[in-house]
PDB file of N, CA and C in Angstrom:
ATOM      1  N   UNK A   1     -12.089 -14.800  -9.753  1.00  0.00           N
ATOM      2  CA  UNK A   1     -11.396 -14.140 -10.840  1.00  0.00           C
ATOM      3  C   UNK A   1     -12.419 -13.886 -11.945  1.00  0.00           C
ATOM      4  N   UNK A   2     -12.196 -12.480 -12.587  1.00  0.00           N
ATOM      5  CA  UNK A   2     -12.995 -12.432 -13.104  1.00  0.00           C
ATOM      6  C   UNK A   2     -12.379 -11.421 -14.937  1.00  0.00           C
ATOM      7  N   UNK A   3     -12.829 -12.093 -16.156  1.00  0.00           N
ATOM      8  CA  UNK A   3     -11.929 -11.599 -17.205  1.00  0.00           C
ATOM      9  C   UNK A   3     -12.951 -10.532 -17.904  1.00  0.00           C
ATOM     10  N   UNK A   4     -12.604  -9.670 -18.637  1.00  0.00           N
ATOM     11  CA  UNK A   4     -13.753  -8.527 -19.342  1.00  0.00           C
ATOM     12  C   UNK A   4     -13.145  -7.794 -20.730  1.00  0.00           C
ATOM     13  N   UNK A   5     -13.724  -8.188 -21.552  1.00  0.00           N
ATOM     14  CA  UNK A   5     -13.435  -7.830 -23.036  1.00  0.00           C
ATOM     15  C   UNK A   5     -14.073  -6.239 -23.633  1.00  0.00           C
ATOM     16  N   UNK A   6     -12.937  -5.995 -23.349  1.00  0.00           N
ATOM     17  CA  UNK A   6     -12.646  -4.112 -24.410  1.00  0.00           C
ATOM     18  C   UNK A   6     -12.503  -4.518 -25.642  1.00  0.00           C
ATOM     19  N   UNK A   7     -12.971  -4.540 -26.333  1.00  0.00           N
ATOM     20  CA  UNK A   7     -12.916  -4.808 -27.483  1.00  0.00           C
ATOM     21  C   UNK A   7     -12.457  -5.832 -28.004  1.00  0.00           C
ATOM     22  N   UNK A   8     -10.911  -6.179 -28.401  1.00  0.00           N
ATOM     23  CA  UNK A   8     -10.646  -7.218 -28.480  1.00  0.00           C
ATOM     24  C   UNK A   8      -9.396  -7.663 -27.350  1.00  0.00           C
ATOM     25  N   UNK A   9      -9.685  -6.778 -26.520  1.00  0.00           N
ATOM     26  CA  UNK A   9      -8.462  -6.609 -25.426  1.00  0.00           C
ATOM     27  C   UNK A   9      -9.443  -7.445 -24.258  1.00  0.00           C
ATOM     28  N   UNK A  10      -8.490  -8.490 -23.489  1.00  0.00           N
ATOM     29  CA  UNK A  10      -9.290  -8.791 -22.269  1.00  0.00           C
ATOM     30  C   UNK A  10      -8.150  -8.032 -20.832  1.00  0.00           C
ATOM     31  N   UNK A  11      -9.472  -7.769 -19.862  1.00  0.00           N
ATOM     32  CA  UNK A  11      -8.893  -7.290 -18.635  1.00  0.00           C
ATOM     33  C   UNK A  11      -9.035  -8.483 -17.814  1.00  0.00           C
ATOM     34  N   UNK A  12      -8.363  -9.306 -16.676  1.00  0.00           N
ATOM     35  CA  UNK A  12      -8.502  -9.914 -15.636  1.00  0.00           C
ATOM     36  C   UNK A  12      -8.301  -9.665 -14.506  1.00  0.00           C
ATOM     37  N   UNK A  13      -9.114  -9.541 -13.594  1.00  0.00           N
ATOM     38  CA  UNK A  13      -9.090  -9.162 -12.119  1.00  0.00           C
ATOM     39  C   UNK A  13      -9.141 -10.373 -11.239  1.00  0.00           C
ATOM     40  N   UNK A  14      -8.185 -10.348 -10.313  1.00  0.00           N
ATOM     41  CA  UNK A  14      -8.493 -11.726  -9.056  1.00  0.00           C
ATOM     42  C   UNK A  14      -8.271 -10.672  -7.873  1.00  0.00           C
ATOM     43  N   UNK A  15      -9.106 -11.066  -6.582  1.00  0.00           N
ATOM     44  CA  UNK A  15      -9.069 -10.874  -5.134  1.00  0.00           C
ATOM     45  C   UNK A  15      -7.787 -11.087  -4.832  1.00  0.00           C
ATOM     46  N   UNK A  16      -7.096 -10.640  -4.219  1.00  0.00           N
ATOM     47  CA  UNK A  16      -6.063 -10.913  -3.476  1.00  0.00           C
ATOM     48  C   UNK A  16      -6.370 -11.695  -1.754  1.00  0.00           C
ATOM     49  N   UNK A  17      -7.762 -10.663  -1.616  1.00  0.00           N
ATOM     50  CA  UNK A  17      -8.154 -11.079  -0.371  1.00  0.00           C
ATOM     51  C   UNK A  17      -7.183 -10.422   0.659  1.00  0.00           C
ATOM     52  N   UNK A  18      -6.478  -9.509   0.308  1.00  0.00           N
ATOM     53  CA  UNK A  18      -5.318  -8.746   1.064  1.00  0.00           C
ATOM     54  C   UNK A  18      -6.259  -7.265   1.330  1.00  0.00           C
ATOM     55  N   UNK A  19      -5.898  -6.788   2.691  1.00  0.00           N
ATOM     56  CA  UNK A  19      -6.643  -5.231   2.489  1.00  0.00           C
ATOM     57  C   UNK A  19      -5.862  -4.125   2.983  1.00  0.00           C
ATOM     58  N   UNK A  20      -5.656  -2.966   2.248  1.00  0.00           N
ATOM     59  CA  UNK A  20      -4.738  -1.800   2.925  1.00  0.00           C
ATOM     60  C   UNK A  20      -5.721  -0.884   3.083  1.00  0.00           C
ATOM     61  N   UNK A  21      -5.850  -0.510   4.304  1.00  0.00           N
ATOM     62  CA  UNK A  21      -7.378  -0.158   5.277  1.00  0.00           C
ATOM     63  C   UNK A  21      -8.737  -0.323   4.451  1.00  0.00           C
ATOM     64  N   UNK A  22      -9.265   0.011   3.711  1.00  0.00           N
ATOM     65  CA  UNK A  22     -10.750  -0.412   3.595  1.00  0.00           C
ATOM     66  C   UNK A  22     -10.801  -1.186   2.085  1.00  0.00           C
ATOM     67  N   UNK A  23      -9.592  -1.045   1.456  1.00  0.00           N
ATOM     68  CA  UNK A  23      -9.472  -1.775   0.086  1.00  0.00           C
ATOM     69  C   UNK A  23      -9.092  -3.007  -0.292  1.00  0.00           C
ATOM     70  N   UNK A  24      -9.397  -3.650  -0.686  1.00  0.00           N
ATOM     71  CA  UNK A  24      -9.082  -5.090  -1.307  1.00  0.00           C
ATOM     72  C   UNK A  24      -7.908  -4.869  -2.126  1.00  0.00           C
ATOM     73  N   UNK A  25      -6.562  -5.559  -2.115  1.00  0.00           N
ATOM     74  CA  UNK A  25      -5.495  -5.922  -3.021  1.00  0.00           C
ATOM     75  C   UNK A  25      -6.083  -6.527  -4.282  1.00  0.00           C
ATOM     76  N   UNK A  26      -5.898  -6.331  -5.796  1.00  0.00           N
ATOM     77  CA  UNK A  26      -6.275  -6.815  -6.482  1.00  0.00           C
ATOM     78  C   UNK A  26      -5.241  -7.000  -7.875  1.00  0.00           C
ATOM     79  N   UNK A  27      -5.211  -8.416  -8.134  1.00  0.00           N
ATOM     80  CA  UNK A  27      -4.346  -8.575  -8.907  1.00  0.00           C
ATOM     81  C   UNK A  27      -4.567  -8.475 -10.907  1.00  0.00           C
ATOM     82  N   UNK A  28      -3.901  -8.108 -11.391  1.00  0.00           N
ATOM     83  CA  UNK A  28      -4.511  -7.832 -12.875  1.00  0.00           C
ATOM     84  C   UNK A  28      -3.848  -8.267 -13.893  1.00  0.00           C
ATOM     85  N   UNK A  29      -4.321  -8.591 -15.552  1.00  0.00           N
ATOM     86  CA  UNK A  29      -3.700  -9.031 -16.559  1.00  0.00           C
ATOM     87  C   UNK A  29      -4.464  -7.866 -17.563  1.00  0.00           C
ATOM     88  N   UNK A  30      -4.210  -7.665 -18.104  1.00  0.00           N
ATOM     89  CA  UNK A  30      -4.620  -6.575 -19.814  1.00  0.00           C
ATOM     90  C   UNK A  30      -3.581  -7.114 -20.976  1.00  0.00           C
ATOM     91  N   UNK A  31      -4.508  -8.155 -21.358  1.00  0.00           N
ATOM     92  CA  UNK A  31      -4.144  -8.591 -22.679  1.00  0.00           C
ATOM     93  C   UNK A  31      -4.468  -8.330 -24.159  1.00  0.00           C
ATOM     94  N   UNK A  32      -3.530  -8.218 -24.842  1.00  0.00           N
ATOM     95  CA  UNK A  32      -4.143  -7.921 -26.110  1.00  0.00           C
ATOM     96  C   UNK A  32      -4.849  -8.962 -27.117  1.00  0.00           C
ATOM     97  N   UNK A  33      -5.137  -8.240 -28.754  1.00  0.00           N
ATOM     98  CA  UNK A  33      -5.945  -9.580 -29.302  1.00  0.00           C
ATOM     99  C   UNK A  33      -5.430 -10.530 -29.190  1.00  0.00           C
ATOM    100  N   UNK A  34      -3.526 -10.640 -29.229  1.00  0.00           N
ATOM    101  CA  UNK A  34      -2.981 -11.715 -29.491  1.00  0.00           C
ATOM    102  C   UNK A  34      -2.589 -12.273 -28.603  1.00  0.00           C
ATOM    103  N   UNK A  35      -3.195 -12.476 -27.487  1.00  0.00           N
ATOM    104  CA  UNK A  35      -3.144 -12.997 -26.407  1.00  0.00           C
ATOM    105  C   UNK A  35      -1.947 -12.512 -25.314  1.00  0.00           C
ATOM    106  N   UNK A  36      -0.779 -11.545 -25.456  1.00  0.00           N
ATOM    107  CA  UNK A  36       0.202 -10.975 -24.916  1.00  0.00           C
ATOM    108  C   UNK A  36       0.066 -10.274 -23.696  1.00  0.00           C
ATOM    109  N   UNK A  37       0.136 -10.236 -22.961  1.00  0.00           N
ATOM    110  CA  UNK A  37       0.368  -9.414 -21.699  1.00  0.00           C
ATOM    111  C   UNK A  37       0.911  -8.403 -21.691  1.00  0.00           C
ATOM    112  N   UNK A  38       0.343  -7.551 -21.914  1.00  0.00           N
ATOM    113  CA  UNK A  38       0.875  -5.668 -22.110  1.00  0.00           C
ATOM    114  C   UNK A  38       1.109  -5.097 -20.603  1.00  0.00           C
ATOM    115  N   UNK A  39       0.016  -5.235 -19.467  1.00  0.00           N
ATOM    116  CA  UNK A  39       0.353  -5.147 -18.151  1.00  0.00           C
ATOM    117  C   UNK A  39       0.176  -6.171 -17.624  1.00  0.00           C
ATOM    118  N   UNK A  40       0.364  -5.952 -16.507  1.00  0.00           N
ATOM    119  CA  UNK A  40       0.174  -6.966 -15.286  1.00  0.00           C
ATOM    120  C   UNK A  40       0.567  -5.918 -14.053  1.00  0.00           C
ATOM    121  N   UNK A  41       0.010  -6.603 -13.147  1.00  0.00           N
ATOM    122  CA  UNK A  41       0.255  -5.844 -11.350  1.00  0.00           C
ATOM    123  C   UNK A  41      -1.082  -6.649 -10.570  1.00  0.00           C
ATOM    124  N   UNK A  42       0.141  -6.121  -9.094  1.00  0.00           N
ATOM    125  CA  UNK A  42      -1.280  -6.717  -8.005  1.00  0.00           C
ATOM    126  C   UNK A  42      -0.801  -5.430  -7.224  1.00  0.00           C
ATOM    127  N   UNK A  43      -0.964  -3.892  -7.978  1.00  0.00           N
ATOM    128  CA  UNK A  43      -0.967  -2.936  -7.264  1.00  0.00           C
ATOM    129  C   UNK A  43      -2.642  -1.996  -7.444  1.00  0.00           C
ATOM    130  N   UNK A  44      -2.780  -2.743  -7.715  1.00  0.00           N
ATOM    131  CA  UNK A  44      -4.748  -1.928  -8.062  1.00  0.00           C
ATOM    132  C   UNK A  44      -5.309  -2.380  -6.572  1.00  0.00           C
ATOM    133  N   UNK A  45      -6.148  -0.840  -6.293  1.00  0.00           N
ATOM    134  CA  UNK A  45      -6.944  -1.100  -5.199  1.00  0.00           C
ATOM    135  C   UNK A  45      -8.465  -0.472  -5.196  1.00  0.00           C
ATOM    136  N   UNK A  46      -9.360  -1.118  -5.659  1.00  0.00           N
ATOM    137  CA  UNK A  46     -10.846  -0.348  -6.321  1.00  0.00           C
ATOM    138  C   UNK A  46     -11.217   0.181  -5.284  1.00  0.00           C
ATOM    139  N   UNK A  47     -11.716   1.010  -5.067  1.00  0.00           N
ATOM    140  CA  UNK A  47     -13.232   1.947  -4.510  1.00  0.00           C
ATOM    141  C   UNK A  47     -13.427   0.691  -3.647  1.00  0.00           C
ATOM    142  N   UNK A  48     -13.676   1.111  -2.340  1.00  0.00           N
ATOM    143  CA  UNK A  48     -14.716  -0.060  -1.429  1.00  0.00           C
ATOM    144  C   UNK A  48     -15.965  -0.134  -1.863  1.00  0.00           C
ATOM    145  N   UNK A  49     -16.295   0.971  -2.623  1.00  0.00           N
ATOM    146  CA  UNK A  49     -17.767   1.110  -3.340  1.00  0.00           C
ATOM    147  C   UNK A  49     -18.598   0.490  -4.276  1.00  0.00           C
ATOM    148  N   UNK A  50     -16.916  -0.387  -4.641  1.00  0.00           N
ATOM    149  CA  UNK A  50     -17.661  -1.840  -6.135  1.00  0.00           C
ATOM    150  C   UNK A  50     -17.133  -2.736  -5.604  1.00  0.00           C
ATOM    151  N   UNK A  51     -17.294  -4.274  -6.001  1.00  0.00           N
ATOM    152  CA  UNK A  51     -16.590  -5.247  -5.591  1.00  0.00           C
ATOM    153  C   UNK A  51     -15.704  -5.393  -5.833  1.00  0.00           C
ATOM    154  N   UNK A  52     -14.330  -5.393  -5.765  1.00  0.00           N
ATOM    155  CA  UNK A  52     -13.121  -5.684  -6.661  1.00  0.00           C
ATOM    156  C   UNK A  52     -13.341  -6.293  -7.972  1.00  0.00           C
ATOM    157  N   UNK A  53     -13.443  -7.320  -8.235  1.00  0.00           N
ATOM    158  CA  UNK A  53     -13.580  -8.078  -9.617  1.00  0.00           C
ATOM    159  C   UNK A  53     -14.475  -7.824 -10.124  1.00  0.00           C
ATOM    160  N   UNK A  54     -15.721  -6.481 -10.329  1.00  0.00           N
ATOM    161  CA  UNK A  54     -16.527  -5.945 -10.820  1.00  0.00           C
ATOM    162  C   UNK A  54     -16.086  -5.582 -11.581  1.00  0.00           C
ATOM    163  N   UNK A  55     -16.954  -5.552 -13.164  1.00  0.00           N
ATOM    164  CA  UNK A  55     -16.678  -4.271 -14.069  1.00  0.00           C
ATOM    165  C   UNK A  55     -16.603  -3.206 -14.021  1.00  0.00           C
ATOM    166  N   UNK A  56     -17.067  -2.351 -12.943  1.00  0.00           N
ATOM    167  CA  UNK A  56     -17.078  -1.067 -13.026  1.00  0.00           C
ATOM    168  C   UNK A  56     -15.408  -1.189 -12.141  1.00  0.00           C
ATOM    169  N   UNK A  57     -14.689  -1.706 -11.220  1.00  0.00           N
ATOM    170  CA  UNK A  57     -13.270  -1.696 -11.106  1.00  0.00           C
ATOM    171  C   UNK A  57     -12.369  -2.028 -11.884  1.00  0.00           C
ATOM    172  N   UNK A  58     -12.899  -2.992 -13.036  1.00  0.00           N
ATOM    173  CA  UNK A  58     -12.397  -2.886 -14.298  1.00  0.00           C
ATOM    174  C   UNK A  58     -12.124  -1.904 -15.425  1.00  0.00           C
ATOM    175  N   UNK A  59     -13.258  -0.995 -15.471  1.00  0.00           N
ATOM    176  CA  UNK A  59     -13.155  -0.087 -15.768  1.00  0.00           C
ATOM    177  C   UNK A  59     -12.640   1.293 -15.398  1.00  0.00           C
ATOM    178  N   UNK A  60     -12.388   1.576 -13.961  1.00  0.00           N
ATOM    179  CA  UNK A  60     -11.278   2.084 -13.236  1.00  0.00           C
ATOM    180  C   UNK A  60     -10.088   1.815 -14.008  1.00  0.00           C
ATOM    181  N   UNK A  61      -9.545   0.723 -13.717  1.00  0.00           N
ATOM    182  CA  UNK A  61      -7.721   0.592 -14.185  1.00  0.00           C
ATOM    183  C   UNK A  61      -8.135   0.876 -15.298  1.00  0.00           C
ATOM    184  N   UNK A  62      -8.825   0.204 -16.127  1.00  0.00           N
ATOM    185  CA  UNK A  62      -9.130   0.343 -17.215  1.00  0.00           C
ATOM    186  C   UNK A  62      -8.867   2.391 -17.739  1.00  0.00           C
ATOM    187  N   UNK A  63      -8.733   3.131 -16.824  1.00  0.00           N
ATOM    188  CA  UNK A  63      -8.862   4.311 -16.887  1.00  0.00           C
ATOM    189  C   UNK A  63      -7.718   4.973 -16.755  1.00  0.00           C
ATOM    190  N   UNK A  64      -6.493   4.028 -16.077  1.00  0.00           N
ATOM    191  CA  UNK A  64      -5.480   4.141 -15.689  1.00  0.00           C
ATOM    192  C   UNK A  64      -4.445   3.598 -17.076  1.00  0.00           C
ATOM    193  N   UNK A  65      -5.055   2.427 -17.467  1.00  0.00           N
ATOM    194  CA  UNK A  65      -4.163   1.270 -18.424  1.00  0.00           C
ATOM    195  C   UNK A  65      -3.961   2.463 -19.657  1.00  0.00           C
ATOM    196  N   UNK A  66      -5.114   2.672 -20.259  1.00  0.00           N
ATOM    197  CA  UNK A  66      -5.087   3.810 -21.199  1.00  0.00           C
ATOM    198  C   UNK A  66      -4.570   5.224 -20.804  1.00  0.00           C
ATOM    199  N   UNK A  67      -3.697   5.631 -20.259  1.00  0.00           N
ATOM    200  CA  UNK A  67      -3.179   7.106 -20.207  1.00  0.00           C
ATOM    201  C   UNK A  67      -2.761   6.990 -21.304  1.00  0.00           C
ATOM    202  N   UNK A  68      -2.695   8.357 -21.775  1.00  0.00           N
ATOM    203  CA  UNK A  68      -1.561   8.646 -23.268  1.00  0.00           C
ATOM    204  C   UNK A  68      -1.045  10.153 -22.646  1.00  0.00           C
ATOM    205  N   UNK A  69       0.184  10.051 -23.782  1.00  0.00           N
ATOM    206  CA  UNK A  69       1.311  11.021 -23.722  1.00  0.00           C
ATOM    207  C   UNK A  69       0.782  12.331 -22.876  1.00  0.00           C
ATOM    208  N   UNK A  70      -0.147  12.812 -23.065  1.00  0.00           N
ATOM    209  CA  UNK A  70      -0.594  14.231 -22.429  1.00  0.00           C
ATOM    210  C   UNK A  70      -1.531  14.199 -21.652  1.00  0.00           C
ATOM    211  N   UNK A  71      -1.791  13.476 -21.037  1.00  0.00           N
ATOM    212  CA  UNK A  71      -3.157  12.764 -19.946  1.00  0.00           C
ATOM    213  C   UNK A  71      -2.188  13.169 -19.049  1.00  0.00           C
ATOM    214  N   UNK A  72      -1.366  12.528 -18.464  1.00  0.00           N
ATOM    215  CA  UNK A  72      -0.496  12.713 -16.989  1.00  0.00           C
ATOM    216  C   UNK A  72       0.773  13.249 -17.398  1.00  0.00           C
ATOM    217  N   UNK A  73       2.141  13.626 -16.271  1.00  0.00           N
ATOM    218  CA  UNK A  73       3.076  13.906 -16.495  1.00  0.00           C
ATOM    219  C   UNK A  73       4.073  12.803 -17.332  1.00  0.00           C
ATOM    220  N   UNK A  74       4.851  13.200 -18.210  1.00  0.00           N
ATOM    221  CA  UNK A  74       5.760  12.586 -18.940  1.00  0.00           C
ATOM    222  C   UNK A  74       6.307  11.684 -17.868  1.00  0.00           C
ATOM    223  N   UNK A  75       6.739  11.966 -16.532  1.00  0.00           N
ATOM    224  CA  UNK A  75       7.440  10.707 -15.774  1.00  0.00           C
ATOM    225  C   UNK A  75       6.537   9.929 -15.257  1.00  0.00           C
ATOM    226  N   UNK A  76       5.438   9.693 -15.663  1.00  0.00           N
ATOM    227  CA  UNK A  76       4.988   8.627 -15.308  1.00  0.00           C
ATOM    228  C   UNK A  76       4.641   7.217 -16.319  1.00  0.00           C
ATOM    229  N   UNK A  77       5.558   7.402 -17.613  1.00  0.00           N
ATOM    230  CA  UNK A  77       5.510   6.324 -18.240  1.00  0.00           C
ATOM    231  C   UNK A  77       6.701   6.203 -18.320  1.00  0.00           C
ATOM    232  N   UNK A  78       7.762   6.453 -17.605  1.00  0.00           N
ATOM    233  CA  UNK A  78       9.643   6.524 -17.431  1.00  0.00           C
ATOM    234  C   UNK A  78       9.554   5.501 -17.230  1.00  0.00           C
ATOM    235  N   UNK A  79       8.887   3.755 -16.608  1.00  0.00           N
ATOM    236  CA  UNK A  79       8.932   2.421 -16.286  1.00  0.00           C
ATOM    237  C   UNK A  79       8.101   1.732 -17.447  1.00  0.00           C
ATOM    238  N   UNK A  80       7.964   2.515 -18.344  1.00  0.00           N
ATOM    239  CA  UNK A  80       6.919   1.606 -19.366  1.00  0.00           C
ATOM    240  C   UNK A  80       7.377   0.559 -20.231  1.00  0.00           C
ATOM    241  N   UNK A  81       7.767  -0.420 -20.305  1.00  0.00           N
ATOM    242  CA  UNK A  81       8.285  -1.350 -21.968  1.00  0.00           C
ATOM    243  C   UNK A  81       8.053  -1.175 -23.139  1.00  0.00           C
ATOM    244  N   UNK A  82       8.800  -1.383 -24.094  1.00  0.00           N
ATOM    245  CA  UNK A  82       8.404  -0.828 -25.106  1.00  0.00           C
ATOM    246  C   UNK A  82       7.185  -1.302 -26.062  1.00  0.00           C
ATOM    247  N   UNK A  83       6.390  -2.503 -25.293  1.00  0.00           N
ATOM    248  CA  UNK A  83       5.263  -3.080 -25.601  1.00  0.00           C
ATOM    249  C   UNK A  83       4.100  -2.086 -25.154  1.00  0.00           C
ATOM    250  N   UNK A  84       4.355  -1.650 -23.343  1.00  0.00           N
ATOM    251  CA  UNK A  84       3.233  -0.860 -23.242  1.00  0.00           C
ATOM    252  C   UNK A  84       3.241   0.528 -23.712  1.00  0.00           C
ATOM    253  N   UNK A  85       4.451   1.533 -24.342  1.00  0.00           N
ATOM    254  CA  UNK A  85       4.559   2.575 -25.174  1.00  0.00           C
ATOM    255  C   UNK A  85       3.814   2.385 -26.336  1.00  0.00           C
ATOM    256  N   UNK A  86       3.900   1.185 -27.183  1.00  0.00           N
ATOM    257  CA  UNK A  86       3.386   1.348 -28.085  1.00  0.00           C
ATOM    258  C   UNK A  86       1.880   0.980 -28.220  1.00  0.00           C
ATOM    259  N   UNK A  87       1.333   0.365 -27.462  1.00  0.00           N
ATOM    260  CA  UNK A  87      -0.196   0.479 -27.224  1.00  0.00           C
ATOM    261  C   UNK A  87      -0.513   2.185 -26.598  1.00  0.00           C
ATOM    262  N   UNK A  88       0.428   2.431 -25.706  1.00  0.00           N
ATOM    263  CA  UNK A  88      -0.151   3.835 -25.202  1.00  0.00           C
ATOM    264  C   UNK A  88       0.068   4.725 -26.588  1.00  0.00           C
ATOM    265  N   UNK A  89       0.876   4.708 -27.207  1.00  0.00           N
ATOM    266  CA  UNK A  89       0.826   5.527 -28.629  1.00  0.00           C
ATOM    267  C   UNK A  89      -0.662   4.817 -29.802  1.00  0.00           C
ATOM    268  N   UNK A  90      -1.108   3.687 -29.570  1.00  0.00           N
ATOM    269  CA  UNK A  90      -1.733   3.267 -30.777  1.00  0.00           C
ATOM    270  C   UNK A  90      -3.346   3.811 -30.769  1.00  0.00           C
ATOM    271  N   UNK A  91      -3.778   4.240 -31.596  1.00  0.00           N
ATOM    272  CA  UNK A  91      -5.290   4.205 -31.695  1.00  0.00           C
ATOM    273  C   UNK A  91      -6.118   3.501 -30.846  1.00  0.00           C
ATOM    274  N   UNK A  92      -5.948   2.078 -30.600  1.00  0.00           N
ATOM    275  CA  UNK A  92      -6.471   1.039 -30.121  1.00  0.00           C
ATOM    276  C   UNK A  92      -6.448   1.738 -28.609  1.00  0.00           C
ATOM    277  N   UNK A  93      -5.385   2.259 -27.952  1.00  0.00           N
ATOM    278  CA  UNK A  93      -5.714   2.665 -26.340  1.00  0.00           C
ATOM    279  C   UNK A  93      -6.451   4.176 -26.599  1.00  0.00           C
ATOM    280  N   UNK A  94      -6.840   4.670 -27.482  1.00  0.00           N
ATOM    281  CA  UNK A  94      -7.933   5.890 -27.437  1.00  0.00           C
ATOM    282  C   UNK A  94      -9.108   5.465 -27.543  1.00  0.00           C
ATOM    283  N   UNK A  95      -9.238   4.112 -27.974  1.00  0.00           N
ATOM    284  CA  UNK A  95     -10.504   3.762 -28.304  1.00  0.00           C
ATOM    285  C   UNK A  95     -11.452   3.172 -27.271  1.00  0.00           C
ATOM    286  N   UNK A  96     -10.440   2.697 -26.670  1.00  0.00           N
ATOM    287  CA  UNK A  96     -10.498   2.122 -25.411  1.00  0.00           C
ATOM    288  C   UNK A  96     -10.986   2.983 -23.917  1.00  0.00           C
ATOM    289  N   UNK A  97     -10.665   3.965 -24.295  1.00  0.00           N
ATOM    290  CA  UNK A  97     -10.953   5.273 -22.956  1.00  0.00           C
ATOM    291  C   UNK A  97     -12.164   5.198 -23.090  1.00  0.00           C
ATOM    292  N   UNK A  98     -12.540   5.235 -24.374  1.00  0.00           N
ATOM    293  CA  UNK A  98     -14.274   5.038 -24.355  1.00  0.00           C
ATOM    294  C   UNK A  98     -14.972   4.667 -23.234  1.00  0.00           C
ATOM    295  N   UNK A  99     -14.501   3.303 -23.264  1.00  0.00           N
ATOM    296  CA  UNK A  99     -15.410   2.480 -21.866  1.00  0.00           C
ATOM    297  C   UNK A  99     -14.873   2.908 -21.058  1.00  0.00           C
ATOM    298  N   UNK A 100     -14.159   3.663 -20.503  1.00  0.00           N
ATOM    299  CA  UNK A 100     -14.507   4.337 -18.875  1.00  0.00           C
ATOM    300  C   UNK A 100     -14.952   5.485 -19.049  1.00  0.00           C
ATOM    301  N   UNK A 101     -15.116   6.104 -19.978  1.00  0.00           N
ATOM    302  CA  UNK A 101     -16.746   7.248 -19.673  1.00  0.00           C
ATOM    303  C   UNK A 101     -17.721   6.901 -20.076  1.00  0.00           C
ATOM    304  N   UNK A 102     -18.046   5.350 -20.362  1.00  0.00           N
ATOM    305  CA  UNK A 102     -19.634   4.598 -20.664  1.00  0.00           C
ATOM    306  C   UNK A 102     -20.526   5.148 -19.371  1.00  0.00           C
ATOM    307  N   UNK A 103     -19.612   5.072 -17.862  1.00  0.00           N
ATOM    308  CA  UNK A 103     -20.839   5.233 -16.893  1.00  0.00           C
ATOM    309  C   UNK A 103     -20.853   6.648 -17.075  1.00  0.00           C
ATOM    310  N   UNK A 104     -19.818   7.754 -17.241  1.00  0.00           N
ATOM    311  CA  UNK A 104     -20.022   8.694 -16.749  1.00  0.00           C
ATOM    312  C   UNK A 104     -21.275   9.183 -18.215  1.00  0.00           C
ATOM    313  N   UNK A 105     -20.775   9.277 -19.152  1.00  0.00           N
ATOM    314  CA  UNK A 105     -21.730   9.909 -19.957  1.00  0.00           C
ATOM    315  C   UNK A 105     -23.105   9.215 -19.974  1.00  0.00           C
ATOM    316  N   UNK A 106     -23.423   8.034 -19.475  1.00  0.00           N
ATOM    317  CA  UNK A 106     -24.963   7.276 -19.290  1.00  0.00           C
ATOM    318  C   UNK A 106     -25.880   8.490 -18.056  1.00  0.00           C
ATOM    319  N   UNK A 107     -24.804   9.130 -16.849  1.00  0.00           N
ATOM    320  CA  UNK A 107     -25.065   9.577 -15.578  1.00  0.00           C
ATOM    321  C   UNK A 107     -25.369  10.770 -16.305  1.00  0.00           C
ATOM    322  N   UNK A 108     -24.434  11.825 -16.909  1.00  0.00           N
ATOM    323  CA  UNK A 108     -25.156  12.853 -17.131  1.00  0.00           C
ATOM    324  C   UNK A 108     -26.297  13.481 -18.405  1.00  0.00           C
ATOM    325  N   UNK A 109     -26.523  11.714 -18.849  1.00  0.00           N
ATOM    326  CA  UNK A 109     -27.758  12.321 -19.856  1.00  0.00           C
ATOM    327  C   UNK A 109     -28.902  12.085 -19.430  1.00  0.00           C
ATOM    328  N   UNK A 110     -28.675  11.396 -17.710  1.00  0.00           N
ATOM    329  CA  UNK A 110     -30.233  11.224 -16.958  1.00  0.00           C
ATOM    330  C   UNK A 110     -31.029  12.100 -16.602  1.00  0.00           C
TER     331      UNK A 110
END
């Protein structure tokens, strides 16, 4: 298991050790400063290409956790609580998108 700090937000990843054809099951927490549990799931399945509990698969969901209102279709926050609406509305999850284009914008200024 492995935990990773966005700022003041931590992500946690554990192995499931489960595989649906070449992917590892992986289970998750995204907590805020105040220690709260905004998500949770053991429906994440990284890239065979990183290790599961890697940062860079952290940064995946991490890519997912942060959608806002006009990123994807409106029905896909129809299951959201009203804890994770209001992080997806707050500043704090724009700020946050940041770190998942850390790799991409490092790649195309090489």
């Amino acid at each position: 298991m492995n935990s990773y700090k966005f700022d003041n937000y931590t992500l946690t990843l554990k192995n499931t050790w489960i595989m649906k054809g070449s992917k590892y099951q992986v289970k998750y927490w995204f907590k805020n400063p105040d220690n709260k549990v905004i998500f949770s799931g053991n429906d994440f399945y990284p890239s065979p290409m990183v290790k599961p509990e890697s940062k860079e698969s952290a940064k995946h969901l991490l890519s997912f956790l942060t959608l806002q209102e006009y990123d994807t279709d409106s029905e896909y926050f129809d299951n959201y609580t009203d804890d994770q609406l209001n992080f997806r509305d707050s500043q704090d999850c724009e700020n946050l998108q940041f770190y998942t284009m850390d790799d991409w914008i490092t790649d195309s200024n090489r």
